[in-house]
N, C-alpha and C. Protein backbone atom coordinates (compact mmCIF):
# COMPACT_ATOMS: atom_id res chain seq x y z
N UNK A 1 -272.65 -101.32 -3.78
CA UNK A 1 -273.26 -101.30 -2.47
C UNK A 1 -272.83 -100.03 -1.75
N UNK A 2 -273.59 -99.53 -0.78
CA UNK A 2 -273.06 -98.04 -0.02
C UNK A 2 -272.16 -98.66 0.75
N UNK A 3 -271.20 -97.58 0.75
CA UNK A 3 -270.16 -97.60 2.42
C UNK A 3 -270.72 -96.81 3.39
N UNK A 4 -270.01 -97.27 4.47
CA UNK A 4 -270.89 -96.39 5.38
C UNK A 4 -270.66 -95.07 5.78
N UNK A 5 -269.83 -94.38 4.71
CA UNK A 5 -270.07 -93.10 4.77
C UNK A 5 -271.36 -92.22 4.20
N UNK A 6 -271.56 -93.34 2.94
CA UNK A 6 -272.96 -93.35 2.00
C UNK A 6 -273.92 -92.74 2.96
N UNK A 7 -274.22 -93.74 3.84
CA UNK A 7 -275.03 -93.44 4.98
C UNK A 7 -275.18 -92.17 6.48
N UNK A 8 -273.52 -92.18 6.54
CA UNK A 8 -273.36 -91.20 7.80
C UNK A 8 -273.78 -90.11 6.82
N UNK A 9 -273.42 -89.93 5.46
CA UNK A 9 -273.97 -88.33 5.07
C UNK A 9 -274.87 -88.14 5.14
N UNK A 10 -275.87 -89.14 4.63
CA UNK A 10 -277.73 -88.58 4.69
C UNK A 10 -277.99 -88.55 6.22
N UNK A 11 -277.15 -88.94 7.30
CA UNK A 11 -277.36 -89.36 8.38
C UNK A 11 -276.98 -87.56 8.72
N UNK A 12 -275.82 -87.31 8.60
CA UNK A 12 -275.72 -85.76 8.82
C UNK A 12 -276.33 -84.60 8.91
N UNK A 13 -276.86 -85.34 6.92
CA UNK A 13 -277.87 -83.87 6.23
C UNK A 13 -279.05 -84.08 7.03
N UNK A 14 -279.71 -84.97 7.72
CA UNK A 14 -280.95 -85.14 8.24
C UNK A 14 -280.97 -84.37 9.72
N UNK A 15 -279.90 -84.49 10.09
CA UNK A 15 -279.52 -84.14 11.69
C UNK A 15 -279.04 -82.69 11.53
N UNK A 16 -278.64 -81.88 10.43
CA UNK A 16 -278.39 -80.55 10.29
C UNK A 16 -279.91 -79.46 9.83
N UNK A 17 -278.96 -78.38 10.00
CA UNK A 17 -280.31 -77.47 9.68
C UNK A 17 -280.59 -77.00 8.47
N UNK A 18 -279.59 -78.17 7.56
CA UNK A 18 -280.12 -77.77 5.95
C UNK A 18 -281.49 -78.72 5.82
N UNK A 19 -282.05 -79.55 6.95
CA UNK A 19 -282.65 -80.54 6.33
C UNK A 19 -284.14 -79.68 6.98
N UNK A 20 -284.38 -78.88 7.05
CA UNK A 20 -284.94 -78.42 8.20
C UNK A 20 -286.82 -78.13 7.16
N UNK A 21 -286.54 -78.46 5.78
CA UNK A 21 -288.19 -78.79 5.01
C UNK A 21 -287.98 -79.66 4.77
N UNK A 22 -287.23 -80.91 4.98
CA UNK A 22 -287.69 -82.10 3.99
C UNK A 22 -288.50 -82.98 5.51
N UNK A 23 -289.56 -82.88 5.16
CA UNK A 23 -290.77 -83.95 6.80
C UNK A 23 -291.65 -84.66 5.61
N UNK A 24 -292.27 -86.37 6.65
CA UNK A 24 -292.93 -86.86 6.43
C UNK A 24 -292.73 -87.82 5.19
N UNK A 25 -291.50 -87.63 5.16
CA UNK A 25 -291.07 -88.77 3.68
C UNK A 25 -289.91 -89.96 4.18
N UNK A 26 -289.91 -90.79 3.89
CA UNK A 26 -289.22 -92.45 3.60
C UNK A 26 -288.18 -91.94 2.56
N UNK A 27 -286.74 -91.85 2.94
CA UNK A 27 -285.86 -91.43 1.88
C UNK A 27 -284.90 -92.50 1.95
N UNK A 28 -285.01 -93.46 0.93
CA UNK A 28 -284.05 -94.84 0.38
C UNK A 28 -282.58 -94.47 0.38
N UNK A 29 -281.53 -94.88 0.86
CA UNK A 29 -280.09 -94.72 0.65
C UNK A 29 -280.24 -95.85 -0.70
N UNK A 30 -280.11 -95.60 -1.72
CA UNK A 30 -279.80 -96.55 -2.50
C UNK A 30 -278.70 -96.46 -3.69
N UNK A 31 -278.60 -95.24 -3.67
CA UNK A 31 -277.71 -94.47 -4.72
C UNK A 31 -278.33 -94.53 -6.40
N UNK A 32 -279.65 -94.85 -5.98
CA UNK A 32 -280.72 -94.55 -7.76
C UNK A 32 -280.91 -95.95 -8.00
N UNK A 33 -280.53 -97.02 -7.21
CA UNK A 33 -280.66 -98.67 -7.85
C UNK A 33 -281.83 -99.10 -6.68
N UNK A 34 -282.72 -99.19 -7.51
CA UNK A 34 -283.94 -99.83 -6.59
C UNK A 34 -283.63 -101.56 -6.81
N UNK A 35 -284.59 -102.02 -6.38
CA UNK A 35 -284.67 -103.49 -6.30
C UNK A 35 -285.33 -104.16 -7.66
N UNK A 36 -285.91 -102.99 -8.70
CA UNK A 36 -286.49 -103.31 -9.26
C UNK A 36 -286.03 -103.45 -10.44
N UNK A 37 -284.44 -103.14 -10.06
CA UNK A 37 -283.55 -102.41 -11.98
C UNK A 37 -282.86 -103.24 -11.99
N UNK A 38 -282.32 -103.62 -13.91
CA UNK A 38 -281.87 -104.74 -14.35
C UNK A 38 -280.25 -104.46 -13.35
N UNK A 39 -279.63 -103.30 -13.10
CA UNK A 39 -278.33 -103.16 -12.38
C UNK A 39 -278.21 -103.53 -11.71
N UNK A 40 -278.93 -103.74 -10.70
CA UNK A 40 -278.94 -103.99 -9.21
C UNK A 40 -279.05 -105.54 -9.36
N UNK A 41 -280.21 -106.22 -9.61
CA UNK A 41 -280.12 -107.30 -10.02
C UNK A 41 -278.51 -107.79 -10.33
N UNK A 42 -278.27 -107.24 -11.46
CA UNK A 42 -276.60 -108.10 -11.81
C UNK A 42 -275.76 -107.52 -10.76
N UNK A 43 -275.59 -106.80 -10.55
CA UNK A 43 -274.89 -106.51 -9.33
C UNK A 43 -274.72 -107.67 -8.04
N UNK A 44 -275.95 -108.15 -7.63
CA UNK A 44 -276.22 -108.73 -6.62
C UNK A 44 -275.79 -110.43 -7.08
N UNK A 45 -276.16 -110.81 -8.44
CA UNK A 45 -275.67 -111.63 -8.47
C UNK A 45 -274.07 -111.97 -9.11
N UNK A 46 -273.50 -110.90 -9.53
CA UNK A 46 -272.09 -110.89 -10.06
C UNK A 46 -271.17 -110.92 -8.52
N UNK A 47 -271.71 -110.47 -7.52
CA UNK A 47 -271.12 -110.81 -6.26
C UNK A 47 -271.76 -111.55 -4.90
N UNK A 48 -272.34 -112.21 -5.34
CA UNK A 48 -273.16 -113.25 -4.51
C UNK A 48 -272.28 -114.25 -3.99
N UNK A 49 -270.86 -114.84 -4.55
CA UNK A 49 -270.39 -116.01 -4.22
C UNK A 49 -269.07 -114.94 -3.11
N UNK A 50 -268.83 -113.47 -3.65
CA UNK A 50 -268.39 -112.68 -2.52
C UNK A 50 -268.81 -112.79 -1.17
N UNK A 51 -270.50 -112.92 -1.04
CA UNK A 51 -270.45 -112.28 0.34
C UNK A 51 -271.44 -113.45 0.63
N UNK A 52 -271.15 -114.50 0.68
CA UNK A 52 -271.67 -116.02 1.19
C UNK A 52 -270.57 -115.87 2.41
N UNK A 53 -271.66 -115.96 3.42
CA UNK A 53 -271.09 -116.96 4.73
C UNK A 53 -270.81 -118.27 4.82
N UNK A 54 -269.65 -118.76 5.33
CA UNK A 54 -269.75 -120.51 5.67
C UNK A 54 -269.31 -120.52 6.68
């Protein structure tokens, strides 16, 4: 799963003036694991009983 540094960086690069051609695109923090890959999947359920609320 990202930490939230994962995030403050793309959060950075977006807000600096290296980002200054990338327009008009949806850019996923995901670190390459979509929703659709066998990893992510086990991932989610190898720590599912982790992050249950009661």
């Amino acid at each position: 799963m990202a930490q939230p540094k994962d995030i403050a960086n793309a959060v950075l690069y977006f807000a600096s003036d290296e980002s200054f051609f990338a327009t008009g695109l949806i850019h996923n923090m995901a670190g390459g694991h979509g929703f659709g890959t066998p990893q992510y999947s086990d991932f989610i359920r190898a720590n599912a009983d982790k992050t249950k609320i009661e």
